[in-house]
N, C-alpha and C. Protein backbone atom coordinates (compact mmCIF):
# COMPACT_ATOMS: atom_id res chain seq x y z
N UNK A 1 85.32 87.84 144.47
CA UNK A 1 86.75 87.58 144.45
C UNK A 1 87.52 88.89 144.30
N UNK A 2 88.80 88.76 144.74
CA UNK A 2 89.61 90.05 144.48
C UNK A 2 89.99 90.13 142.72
N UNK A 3 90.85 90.99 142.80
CA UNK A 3 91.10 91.15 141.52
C UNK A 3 92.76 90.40 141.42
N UNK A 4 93.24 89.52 142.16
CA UNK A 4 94.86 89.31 141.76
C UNK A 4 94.31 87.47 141.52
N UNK A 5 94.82 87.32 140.31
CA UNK A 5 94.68 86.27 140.18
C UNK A 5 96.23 85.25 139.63
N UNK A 6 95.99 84.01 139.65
CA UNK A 6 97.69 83.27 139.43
C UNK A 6 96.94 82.06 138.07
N UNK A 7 97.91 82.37 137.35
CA UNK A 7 97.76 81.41 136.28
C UNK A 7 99.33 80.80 136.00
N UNK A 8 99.18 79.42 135.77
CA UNK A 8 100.21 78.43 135.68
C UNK A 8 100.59 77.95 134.35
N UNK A 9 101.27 77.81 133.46
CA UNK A 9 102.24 77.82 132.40
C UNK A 9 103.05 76.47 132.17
N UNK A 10 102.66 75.25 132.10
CA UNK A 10 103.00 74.28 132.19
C UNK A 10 103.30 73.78 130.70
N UNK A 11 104.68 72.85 130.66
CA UNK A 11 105.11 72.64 129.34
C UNK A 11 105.01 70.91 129.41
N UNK A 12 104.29 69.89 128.66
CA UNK A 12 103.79 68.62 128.73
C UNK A 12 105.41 67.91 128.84
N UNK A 13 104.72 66.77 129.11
CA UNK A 13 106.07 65.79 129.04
C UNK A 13 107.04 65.45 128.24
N UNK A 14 108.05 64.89 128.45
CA UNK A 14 108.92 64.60 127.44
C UNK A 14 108.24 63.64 126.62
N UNK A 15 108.58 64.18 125.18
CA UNK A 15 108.65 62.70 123.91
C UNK A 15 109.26 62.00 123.44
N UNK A 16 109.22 61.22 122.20
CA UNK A 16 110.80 60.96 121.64
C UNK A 16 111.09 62.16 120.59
N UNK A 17 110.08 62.95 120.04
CA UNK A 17 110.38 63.86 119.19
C UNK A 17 111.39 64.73 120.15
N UNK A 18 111.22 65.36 121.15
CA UNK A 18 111.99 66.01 122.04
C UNK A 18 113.46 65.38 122.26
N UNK A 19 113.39 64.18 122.80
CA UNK A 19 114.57 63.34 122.87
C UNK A 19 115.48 63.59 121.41
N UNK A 20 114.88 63.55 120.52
CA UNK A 20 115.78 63.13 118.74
C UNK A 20 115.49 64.63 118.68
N UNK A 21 115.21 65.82 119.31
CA UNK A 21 115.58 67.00 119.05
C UNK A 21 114.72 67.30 117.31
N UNK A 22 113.33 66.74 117.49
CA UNK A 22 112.98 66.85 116.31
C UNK A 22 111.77 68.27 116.21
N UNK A 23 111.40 68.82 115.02
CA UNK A 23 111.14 69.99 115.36
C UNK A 23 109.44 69.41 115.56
N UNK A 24 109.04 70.03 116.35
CA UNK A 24 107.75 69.40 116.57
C UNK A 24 106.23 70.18 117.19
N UNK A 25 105.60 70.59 116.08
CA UNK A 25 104.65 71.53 116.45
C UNK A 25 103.26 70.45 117.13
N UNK A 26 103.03 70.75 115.25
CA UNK A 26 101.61 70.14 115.58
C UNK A 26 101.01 68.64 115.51
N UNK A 27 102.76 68.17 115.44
CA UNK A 27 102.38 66.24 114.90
C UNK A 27 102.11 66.34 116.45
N UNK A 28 101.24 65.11 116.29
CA UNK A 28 100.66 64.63 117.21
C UNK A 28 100.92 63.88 117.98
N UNK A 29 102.18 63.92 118.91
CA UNK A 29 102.49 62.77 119.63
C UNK A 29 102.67 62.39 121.02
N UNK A 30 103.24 61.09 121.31
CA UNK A 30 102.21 61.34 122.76
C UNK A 30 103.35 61.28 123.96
N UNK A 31 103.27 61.87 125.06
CA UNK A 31 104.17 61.38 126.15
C UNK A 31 105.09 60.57 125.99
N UNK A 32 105.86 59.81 126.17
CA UNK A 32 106.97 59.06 126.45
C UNK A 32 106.77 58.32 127.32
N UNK A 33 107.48 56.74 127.74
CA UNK A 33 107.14 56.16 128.85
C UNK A 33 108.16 57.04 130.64
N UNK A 34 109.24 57.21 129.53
CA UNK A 34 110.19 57.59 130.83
C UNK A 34 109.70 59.43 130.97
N UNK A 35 109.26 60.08 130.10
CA UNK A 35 108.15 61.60 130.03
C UNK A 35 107.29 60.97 131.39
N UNK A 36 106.13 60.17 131.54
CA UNK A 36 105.10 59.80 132.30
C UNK A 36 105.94 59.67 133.59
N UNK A 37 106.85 58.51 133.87
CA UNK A 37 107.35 58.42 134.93
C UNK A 37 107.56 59.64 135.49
N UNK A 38 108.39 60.36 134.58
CA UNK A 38 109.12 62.25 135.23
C UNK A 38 107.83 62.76 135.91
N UNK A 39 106.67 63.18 135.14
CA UNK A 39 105.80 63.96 135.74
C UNK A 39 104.74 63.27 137.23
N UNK A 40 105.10 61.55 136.94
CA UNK A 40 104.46 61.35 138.31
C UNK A 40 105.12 61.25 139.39
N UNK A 41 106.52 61.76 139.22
CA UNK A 41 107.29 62.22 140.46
C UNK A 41 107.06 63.72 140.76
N UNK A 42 106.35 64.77 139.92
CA UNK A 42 106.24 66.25 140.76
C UNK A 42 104.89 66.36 141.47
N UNK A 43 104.98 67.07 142.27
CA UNK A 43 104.31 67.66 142.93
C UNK A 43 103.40 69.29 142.23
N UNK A 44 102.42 69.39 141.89
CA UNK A 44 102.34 70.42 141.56
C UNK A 44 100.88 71.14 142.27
N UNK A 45 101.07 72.33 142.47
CA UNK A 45 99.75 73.16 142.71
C UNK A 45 98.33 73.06 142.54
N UNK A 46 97.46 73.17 143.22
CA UNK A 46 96.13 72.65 142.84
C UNK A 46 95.68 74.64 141.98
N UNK A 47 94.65 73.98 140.82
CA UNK A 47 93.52 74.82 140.38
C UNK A 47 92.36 74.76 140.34
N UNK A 48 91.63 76.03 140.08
CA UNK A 48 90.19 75.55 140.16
C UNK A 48 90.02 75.17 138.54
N UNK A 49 90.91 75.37 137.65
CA UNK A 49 90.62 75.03 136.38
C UNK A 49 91.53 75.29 135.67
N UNK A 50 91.76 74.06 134.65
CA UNK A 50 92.54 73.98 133.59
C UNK A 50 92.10 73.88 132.21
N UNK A 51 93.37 74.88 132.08
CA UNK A 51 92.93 74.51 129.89
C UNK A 51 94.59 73.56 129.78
N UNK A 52 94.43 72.68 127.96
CA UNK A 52 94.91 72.23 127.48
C UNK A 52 95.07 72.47 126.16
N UNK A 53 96.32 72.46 125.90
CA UNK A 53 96.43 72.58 123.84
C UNK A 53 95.43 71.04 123.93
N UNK A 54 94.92 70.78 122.92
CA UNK A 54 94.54 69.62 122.32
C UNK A 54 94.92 68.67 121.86
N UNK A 55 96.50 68.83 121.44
CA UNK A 55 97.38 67.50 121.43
C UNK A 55 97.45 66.90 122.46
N UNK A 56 97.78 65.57 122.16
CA UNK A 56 97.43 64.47 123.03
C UNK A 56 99.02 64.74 124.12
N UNK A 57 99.83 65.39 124.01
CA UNK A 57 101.38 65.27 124.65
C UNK A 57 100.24 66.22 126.16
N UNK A 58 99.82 66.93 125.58
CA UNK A 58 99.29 68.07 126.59
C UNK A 58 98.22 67.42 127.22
N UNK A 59 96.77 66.73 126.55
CA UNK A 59 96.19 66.40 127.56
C UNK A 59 96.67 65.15 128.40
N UNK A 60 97.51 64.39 128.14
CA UNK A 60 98.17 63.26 129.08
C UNK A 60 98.82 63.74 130.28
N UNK A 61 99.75 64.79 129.86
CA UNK A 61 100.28 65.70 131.17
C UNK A 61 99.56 66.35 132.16
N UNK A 62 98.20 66.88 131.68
CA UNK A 62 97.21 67.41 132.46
C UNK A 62 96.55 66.02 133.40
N UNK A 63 96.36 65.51 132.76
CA UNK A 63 95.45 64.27 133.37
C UNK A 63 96.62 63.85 134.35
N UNK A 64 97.59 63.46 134.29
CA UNK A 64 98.50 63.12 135.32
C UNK A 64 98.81 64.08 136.70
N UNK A 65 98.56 65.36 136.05
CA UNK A 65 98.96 66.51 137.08
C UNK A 65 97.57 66.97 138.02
N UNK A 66 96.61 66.71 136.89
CA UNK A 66 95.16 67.26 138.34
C UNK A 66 94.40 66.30 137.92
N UNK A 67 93.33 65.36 138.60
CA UNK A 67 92.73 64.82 138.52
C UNK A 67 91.11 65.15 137.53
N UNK A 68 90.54 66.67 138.06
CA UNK A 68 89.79 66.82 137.47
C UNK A 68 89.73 66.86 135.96
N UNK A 69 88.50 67.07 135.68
CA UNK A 69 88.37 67.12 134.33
C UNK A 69 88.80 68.45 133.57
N UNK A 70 89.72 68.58 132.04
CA UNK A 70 90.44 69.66 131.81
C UNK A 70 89.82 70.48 130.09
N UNK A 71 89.81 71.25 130.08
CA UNK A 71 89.35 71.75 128.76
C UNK A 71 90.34 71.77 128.01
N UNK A 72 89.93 71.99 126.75
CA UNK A 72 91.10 71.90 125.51
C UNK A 72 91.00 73.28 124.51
N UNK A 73 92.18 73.97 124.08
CA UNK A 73 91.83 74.52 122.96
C UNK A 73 93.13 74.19 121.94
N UNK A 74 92.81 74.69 120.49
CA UNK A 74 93.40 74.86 119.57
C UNK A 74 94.46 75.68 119.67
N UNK A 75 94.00 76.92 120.41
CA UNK A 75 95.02 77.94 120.05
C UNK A 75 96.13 78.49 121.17
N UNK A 76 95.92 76.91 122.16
CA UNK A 76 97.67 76.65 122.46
C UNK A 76 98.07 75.92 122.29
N UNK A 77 98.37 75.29 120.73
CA UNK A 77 99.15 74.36 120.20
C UNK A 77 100.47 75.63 120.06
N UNK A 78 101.33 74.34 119.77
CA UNK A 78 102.83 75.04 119.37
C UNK A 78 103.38 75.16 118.14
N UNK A 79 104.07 75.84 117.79
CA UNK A 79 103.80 76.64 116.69
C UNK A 79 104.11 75.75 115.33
N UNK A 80 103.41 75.91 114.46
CA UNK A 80 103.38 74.98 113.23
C UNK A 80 104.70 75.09 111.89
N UNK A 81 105.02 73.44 112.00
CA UNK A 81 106.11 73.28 111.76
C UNK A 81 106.48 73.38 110.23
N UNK A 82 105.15 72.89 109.57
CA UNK A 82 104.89 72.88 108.27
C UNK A 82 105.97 71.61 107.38
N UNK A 83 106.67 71.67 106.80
CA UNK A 83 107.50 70.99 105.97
C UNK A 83 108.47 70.41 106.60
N UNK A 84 108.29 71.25 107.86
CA UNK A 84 109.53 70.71 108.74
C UNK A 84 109.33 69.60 109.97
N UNK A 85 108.13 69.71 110.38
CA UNK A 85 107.54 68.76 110.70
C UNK A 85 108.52 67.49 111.25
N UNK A 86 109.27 66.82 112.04
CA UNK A 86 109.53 65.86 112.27
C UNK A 86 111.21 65.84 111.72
N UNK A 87 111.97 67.25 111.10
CA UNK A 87 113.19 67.32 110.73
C UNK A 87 113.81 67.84 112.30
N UNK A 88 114.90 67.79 112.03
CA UNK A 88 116.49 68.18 112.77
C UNK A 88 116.68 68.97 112.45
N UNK A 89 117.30 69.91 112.83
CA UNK A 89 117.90 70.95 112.06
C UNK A 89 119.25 70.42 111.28
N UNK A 90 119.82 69.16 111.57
CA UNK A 90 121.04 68.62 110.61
C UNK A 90 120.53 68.34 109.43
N UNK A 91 118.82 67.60 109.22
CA UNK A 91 118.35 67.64 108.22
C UNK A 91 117.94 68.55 107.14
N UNK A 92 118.10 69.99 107.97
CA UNK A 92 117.54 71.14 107.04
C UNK A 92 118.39 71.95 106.87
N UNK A 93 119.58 71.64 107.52
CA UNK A 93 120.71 72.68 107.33
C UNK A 93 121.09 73.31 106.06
N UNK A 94 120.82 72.37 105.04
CA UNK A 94 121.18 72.93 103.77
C UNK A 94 120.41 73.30 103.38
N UNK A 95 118.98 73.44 103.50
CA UNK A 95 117.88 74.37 102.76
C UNK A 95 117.70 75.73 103.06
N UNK A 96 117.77 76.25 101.57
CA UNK A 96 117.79 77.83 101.75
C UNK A 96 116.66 78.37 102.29
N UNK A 97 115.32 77.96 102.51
CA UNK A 97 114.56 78.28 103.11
C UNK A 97 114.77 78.49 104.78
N UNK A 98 114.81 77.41 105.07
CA UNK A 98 115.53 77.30 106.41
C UNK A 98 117.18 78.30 107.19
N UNK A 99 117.73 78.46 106.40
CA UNK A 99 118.64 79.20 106.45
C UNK A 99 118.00 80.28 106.47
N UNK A 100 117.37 80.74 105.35
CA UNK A 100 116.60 82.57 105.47
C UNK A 100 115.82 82.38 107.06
N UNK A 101 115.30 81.57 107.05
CA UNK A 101 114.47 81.66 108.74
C UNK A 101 115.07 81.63 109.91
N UNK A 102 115.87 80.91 109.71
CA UNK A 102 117.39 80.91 110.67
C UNK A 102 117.76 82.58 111.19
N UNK A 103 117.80 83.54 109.81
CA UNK A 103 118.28 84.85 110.09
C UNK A 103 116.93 85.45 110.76
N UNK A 104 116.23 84.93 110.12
CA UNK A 104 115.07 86.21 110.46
C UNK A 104 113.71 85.24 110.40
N UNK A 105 112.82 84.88 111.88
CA UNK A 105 111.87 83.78 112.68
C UNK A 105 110.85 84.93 112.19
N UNK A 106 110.36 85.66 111.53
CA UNK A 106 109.28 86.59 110.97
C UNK A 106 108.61 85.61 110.11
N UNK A 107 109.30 85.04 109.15
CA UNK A 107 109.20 84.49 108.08
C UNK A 107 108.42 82.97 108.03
N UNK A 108 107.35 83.04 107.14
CA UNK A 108 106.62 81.95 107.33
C UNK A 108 107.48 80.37 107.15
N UNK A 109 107.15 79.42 107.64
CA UNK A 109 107.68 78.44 107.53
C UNK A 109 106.81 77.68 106.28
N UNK A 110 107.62 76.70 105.10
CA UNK A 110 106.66 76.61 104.13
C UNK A 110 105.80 75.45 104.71
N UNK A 111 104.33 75.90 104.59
CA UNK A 111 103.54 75.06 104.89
C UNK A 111 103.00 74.86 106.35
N UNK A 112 103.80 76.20 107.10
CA UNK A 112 103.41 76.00 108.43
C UNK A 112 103.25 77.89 109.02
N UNK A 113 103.44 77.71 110.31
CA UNK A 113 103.06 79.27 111.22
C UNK A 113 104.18 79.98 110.01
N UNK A 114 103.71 81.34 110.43
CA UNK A 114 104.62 82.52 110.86
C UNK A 114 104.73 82.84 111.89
N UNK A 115 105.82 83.68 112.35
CA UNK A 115 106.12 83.84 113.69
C UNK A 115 104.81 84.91 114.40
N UNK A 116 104.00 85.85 113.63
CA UNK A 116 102.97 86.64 113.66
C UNK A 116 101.57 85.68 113.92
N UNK A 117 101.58 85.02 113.07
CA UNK A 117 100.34 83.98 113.06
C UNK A 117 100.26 83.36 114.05
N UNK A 118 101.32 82.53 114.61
CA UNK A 118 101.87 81.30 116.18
C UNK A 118 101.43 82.87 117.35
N UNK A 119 102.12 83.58 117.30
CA UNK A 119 102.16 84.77 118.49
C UNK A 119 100.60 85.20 118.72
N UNK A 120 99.74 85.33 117.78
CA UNK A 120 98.34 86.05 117.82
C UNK A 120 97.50 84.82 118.33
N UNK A 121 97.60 83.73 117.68
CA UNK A 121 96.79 82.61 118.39
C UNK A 121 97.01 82.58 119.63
N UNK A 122 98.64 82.22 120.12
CA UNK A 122 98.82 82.08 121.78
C UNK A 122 98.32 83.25 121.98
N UNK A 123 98.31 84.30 121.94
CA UNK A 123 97.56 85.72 122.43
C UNK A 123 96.77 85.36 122.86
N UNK A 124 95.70 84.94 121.62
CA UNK A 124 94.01 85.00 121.49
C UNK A 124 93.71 84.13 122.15
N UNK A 125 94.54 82.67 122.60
CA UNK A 125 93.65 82.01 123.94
C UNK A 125 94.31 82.29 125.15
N UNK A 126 95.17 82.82 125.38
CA UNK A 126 95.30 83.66 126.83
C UNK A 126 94.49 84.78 127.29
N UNK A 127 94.19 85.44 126.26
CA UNK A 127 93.16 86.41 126.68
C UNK A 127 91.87 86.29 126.63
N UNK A 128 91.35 84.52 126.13
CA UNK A 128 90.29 84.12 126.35
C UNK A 128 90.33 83.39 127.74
N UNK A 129 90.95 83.21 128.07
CA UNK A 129 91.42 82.34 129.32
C UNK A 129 90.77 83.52 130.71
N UNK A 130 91.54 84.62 130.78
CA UNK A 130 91.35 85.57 131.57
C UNK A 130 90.00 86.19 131.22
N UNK A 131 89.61 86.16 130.09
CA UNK A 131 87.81 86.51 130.15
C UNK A 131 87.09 85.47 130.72
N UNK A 132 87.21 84.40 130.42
CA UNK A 132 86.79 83.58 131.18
C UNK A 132 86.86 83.27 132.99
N UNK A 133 87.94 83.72 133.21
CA UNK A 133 88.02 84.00 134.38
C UNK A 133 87.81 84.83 135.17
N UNK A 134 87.30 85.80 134.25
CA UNK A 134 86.32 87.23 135.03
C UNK A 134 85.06 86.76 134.80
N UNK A 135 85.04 86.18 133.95
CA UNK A 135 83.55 85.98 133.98
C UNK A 135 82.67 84.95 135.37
N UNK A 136 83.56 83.89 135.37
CA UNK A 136 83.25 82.95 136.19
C UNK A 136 83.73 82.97 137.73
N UNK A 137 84.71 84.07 137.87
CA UNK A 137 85.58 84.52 139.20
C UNK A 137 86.06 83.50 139.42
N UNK A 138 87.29 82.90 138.50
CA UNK A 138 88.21 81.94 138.68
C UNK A 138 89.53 82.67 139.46
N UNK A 139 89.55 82.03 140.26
CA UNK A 139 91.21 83.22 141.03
C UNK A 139 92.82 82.01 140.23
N UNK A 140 92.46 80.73 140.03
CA UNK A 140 93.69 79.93 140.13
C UNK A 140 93.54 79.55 138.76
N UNK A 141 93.80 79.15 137.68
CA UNK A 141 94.21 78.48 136.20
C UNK A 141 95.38 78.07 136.06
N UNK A 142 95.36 77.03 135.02
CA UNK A 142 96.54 76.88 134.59
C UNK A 142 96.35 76.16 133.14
N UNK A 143 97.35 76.60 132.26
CA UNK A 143 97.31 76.28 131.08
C UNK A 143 98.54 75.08 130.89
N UNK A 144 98.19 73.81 130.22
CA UNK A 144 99.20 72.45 129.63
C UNK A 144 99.49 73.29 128.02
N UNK A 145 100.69 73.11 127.86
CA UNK A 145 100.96 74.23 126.65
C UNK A 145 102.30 73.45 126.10
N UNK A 146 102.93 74.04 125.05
CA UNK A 146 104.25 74.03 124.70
C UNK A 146 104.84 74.63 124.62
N UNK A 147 106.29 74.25 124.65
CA UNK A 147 107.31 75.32 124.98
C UNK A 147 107.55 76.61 124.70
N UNK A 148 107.06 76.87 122.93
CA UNK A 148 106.87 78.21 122.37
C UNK A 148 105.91 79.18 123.14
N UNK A 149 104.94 78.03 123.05
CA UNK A 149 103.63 79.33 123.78
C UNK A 149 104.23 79.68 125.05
N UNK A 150 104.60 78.97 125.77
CA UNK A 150 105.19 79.44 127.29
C UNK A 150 105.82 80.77 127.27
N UNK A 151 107.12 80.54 126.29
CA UNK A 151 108.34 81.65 125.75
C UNK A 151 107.24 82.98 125.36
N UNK A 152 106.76 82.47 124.14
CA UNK A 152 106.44 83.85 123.92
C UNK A 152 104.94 84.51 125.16
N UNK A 153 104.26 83.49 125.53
CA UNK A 153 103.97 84.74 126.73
C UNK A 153 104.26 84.93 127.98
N UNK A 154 105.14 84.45 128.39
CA UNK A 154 106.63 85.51 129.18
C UNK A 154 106.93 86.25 128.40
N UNK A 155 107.00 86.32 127.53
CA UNK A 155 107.72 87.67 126.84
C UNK A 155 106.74 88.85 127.15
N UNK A 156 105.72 88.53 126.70
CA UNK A 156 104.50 89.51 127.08
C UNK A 156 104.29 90.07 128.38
N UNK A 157 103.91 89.26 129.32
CA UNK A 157 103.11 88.95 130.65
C UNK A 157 104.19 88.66 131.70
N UNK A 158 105.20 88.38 131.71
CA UNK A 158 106.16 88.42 132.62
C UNK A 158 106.52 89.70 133.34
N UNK A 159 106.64 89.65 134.16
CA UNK A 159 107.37 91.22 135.27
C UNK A 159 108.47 91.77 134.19
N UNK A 160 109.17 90.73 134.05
CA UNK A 160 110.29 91.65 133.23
C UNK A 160 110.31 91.01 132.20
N UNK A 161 110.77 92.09 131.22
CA UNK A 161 110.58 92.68 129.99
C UNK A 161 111.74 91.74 129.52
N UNK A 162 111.81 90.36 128.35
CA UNK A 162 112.67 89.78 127.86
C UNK A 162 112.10 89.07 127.02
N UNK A 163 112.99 89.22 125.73
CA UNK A 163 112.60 88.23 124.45
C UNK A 163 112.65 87.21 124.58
N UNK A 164 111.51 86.54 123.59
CA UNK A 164 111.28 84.86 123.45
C UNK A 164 112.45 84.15 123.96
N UNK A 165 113.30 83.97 122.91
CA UNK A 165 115.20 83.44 123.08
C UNK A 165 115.09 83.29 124.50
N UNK A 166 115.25 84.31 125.27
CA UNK A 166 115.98 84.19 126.49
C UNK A 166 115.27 83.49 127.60
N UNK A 167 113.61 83.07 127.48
CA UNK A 167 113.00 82.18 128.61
C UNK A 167 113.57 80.40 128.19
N UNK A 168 113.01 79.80 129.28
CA UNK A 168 113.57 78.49 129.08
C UNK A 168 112.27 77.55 129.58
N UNK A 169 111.94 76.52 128.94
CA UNK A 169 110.70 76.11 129.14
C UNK A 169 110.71 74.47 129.05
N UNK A 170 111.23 73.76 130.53
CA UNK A 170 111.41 72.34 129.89
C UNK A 170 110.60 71.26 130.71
N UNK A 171 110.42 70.23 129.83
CA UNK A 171 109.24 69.25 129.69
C UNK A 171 108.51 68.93 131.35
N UNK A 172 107.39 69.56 131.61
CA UNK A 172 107.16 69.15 132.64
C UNK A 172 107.16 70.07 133.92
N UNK A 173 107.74 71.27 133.29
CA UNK A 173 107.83 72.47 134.27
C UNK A 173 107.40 73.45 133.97
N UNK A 174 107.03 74.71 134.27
CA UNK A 174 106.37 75.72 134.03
C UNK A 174 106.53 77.11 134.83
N UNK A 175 105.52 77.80 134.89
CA UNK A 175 105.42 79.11 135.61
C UNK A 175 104.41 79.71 136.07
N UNK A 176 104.30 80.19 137.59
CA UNK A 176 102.99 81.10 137.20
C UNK A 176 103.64 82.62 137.62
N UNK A 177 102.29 82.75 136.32
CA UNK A 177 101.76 84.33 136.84
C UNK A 177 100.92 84.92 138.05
N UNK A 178 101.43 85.54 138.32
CA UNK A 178 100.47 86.60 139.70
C UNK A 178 100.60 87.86 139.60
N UNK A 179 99.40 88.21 139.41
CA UNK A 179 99.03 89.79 139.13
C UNK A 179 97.82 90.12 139.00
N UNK A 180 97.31 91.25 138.76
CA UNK A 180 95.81 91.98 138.69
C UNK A 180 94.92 91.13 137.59
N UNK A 181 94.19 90.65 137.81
CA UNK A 181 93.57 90.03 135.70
C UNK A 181 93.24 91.08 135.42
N UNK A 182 92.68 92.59 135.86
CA UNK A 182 92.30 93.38 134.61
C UNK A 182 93.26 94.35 134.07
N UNK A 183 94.56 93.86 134.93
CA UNK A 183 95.70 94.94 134.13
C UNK A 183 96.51 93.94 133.16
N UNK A 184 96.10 92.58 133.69
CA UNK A 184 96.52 91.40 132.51
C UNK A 184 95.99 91.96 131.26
N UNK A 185 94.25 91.78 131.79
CA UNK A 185 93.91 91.76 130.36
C UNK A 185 94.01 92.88 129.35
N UNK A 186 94.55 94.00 130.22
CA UNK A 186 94.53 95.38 129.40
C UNK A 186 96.20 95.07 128.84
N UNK A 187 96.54 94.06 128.61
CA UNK A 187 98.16 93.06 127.93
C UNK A 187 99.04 94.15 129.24
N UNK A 188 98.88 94.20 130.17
CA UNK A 188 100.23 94.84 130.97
C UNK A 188 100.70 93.89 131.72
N UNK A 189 102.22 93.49 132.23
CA UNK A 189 102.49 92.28 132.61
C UNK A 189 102.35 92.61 133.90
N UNK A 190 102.19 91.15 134.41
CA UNK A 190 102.13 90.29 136.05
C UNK A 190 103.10 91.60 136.98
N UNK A 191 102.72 90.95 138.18
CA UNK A 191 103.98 91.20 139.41
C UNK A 191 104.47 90.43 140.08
N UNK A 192 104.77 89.02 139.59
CA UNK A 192 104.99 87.98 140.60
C UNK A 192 105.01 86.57 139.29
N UNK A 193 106.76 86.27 139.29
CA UNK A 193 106.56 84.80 138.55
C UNK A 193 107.30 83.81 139.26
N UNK A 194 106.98 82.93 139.11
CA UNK A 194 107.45 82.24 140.18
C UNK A 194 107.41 80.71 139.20
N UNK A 195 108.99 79.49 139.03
CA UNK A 195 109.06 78.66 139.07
C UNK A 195 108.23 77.45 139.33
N UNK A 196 107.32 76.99 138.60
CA UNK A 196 106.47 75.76 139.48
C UNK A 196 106.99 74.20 138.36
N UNK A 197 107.06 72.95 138.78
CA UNK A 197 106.82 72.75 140.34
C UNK A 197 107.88 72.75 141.09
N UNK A 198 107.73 73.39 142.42
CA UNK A 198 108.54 74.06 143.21
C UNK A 198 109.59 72.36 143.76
N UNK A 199 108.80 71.55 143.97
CA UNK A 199 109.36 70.11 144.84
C UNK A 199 108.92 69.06 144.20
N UNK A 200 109.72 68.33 144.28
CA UNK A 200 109.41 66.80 143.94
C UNK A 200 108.69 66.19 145.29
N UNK A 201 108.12 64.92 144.76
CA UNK A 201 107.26 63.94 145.94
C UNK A 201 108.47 63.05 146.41
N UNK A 202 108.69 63.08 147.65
CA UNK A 202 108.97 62.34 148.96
C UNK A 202 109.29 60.89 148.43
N UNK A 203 110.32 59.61 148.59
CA UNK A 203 110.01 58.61 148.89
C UNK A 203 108.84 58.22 147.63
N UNK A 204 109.39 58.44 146.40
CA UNK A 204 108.49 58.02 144.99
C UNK A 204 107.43 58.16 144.71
C-alpha cells in the first residue's frame, strides 16, 4: 500500500441526553428513536475497518452505518463527566466548582476527566489506530466517537491549526482525514479534511 491513508471521525446519533442538552460523557445511553431514523437516511463511505468507543450510543451508530463487524475501545469514550453526569448547565450554574471550570477546562471535574487526562486517552487510541494500520496496511478507517474526541483531534490532526471551541461536531456527522500515516503518526497534521456524509439517500 502507499503511504496516504483516510480515516473518518464520526459522531453517534442523537439521544435524549443530547436533546435535554444534558452533559453526557460516560453514562451509558443509547440512540434515540428519531437519532436511528436520522442516520438511516445518510449515506456514508465504505471502510476496510472500524473502531468504536464502547458505549452503546457509538456501537448502534456503527452497526447502522457499515454492516461489517466493528471493534471497540475504551479510549474513545467522551470525556468524563463525573458529578456532573446527567446535569444542565442551569443545574450547575451555581456551583463554585463549575464556575472555576467554566474559566479555566484544565481543571479536573469532581469525580470525572481532566481536560489532560480526556486529551491523552483520545491521543492514545488514535495513535493506536494508525499503528494498527501500518501494521495490517489498512488504507481506509474510521472511528464512531463523540463529539469531544472529534474536537479535540481536529485540533491536533487537522490541516489547520484551530482550538477545540472552534470545530463543530454534530450527531451523526463527521470528518475525514487524508494524509501520510507516518507523518500522522509522527502527531503532524493531515492534508485533506473533508465533511462526511457528503449526501443523503434518494427517495428514503
Amino acid at each position: 500500500m502507499g503511504d496516504r491513508v483516510v480515516v473518518g471521525l464520526y459522531r453517534h446519533g442523537l439521544t435524549d441526553a443530547n436533546k435535554k442538552r444534558q452533559f453526557c460523557g460516560w453514562t451509558d445511553v443509547p440512540v434515540n428513536e428519531e437519532g436511528l431514523a436520522a442516520l438511516k437516511q445518510l449515506t456514508v463511505p465504505d471502510y476496510d475497518w472500524i473502531v468504536s468507543s464502547d458505549l452503546a450510543r457509538c456501537r448502534q451508530t456503527a452497526s447502522v452505518f457499515w454492516p461489517q463487524t466493528h471493534e471497540v475501545s475504551k479510549k474513545f469514550r467522551e470525556f468524563h463527566f463525573g458529578e456532573w453526569e446527567k446535569k444542565t448547565h442551569a443545574e450547575l450554574e451555581q456551583q463554585p466548582e463549575y464556575i472555576a471550570w467554566l474559566r479555566d477546562f484544565s481543571l479536573q471535574v469532581p469525580g470525572g476527566d481532566s481536560y489532560a487526562a480526556f486529551a491523552g486517552r483520545a491521543e492514545e487510541g488514535f495513535h493506536d489506530l494508525l499503528n494498527r494500520m501500518t501494521e495490517k496496511g489498512i488504507e481506509r478507517a474510521a472511528i464512531v466517537t463523540h463529539g469531544g474526541v472529534i474536537r479535540h483531534l481536529l485540533s491536533i490532526w487537522a490541516p489547520e491549526a484551530r482550538p477545540f471551541g472552534s470545530w463543530e461536531a454534530e450527531n451523526g456527522q463527521g470528518y475525514e482525514l487524508s494524509g501520510s500515516l507516518s507523518a500522522m503518526r509522527r502527531k503532524e497534521r493531515c492534508t485533506l479534511l473533508r465533511a462526511v456524509p457528503s449526501t443523503a439517500k434518494e427517495n428514503g
